[in-house]
N, C-alpha and C. Protein backbone atom coordinates (compact mmCIF):
# COMPACT_ATOMS: atom_id res chain seq x y z
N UNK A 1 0.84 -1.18 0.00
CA UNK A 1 0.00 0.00 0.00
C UNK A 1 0.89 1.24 0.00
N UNK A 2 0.32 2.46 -0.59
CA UNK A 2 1.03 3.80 -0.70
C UNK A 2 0.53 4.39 0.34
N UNK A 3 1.42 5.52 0.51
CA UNK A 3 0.86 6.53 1.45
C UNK A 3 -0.36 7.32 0.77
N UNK A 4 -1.03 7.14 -0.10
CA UNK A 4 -2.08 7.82 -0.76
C UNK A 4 -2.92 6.50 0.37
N UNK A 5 -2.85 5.57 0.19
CA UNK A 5 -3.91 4.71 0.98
C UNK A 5 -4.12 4.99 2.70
N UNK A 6 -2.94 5.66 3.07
CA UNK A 6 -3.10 5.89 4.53
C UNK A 6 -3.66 6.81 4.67
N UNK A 7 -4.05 8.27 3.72
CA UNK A 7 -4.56 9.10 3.85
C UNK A 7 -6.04 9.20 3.31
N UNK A 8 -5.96 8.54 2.35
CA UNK A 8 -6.99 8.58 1.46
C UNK A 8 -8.79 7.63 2.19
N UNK A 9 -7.94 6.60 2.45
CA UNK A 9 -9.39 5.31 3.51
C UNK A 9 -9.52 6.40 4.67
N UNK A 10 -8.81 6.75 5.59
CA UNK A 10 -9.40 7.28 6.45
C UNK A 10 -10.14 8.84 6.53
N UNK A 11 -9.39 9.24 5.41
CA UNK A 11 -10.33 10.34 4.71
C UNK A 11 -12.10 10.55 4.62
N UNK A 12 -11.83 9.43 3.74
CA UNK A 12 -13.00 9.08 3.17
C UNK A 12 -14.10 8.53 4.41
N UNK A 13 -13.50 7.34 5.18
CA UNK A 13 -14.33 6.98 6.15
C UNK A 13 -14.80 8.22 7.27
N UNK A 14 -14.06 9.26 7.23
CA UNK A 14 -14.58 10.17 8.28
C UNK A 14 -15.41 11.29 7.42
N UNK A 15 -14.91 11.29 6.10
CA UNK A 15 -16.24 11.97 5.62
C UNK A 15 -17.53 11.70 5.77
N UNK A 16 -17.28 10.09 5.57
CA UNK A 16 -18.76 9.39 5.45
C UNK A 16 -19.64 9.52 7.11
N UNK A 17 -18.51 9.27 7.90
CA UNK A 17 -19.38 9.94 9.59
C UNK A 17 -19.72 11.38 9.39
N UNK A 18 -19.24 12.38 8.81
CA UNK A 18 -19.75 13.57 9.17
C UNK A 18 -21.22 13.80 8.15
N UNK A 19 -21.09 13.34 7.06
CA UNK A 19 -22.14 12.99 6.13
C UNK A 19 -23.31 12.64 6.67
N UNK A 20 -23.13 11.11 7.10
CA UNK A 20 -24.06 10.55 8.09
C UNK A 20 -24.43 11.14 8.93
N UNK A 21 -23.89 12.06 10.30
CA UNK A 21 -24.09 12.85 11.39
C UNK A 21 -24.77 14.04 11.16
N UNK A 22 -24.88 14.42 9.87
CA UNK A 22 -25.49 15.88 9.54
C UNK A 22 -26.78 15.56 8.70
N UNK A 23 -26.83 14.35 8.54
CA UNK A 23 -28.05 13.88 7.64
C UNK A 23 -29.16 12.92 8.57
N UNK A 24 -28.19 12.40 9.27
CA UNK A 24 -29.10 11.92 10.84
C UNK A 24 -29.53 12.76 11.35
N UNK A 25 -29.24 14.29 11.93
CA UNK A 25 -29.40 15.22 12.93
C UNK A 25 -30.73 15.50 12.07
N UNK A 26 -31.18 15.98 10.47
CA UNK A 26 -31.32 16.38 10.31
C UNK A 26 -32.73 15.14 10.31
N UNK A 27 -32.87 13.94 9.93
CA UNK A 27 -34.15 12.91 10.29
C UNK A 27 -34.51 13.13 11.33
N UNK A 28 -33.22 13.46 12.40
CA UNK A 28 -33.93 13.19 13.94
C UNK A 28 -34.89 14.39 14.51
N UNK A 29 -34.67 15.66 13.50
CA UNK A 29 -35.09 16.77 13.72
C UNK A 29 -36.78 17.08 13.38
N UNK A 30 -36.95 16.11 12.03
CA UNK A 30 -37.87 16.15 10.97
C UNK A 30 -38.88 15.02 12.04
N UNK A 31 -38.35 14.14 12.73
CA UNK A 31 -39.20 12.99 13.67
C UNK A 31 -40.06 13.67 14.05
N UNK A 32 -39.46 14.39 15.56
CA UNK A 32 -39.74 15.19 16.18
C UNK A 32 -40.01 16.19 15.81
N UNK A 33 -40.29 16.71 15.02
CA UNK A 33 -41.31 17.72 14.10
C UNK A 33 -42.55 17.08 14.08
N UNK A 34 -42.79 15.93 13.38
CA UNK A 34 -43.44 15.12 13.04
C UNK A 34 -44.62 14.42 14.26
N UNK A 35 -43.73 14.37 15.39
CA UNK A 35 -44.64 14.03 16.79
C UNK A 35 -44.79 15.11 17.46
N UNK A 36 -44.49 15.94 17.10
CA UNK A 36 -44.84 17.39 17.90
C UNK A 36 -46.58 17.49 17.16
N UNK A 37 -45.77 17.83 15.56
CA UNK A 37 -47.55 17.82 15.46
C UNK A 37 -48.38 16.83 15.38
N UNK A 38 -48.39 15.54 15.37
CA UNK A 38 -49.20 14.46 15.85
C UNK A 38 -49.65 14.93 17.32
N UNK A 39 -49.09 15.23 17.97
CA UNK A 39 -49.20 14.91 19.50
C UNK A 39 -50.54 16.58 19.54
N UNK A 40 -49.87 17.67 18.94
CA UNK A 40 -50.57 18.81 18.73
C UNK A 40 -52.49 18.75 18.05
N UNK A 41 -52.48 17.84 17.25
CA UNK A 41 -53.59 17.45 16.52
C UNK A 41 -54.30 16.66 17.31
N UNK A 42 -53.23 15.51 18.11
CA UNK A 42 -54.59 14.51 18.97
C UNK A 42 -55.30 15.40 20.01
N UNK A 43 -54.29 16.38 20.67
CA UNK A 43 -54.76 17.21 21.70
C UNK A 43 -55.80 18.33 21.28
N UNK A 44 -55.73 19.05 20.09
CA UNK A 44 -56.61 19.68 19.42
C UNK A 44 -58.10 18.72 19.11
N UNK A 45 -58.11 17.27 19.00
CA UNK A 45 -59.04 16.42 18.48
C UNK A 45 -59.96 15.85 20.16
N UNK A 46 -59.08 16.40 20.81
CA UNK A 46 -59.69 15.79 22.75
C UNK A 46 -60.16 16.30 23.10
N UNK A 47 -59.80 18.07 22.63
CA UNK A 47 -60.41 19.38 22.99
C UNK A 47 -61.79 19.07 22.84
N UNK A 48 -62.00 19.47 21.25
CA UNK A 48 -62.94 18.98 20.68
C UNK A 48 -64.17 18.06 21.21
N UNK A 49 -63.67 17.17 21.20
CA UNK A 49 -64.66 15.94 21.22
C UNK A 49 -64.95 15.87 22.91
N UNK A 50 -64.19 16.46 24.19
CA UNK A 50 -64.59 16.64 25.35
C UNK A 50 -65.95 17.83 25.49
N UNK A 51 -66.79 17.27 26.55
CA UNK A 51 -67.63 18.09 26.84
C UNK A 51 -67.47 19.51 27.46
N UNK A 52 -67.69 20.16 27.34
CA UNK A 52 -67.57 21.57 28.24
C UNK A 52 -68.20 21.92 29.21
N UNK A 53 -67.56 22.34 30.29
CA UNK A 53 -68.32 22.08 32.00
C UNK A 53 -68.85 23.95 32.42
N UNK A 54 -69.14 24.48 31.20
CA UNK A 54 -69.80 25.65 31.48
C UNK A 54 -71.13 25.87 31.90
N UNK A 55 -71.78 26.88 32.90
CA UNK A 55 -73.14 26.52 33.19
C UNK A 55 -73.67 27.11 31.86
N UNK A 56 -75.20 26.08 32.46
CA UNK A 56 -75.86 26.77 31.00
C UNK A 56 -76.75 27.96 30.58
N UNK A 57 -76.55 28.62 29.58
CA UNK A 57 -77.53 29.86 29.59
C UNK A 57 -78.84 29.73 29.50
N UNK A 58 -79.39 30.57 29.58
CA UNK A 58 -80.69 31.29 28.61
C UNK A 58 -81.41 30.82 29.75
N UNK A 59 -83.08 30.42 29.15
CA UNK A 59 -84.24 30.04 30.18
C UNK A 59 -84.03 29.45 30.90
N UNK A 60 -82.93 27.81 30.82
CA UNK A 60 -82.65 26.51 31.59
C UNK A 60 -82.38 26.91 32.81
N UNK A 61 -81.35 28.05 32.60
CA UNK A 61 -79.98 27.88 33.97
C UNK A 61 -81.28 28.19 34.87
N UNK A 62 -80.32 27.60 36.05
CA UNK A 62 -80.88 27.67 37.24
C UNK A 62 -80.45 29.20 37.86
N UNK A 63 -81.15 29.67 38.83
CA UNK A 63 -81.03 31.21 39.35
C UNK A 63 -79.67 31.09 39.93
């Protein structure tokens, strides 16, 4: 092997980690984007669909 090979493999292999590391960060970012608003929508959908514990108006309510 040449000294082009001692420089060159480990070159390359640490490119490929920083590659990987900046392209991972960037899935792991998009996840959690992703369950933020899932989690945002179910809670918007609970709102919703829960009853509301306000008294009631008009003729009904009681004095």
């Amino acid at each position: 092997m040449t000294l082009g090979h001692f420089l060159y493999i480990p070159g390359v292999f640490l490119l490929g980690i920083l590659i990987g590391y900046i392209l991972g960060g960037r899935a792991a970012a998009n996840s959690a984007a992703d369950r933020d608003l899932v989690a945002r929508r179910a809670a918007a959908r609970r709102a919703r669909s829960e009853p509301t514990h306000e008294p009631p108006h008009g003729r009904d309510a009681p004095p």
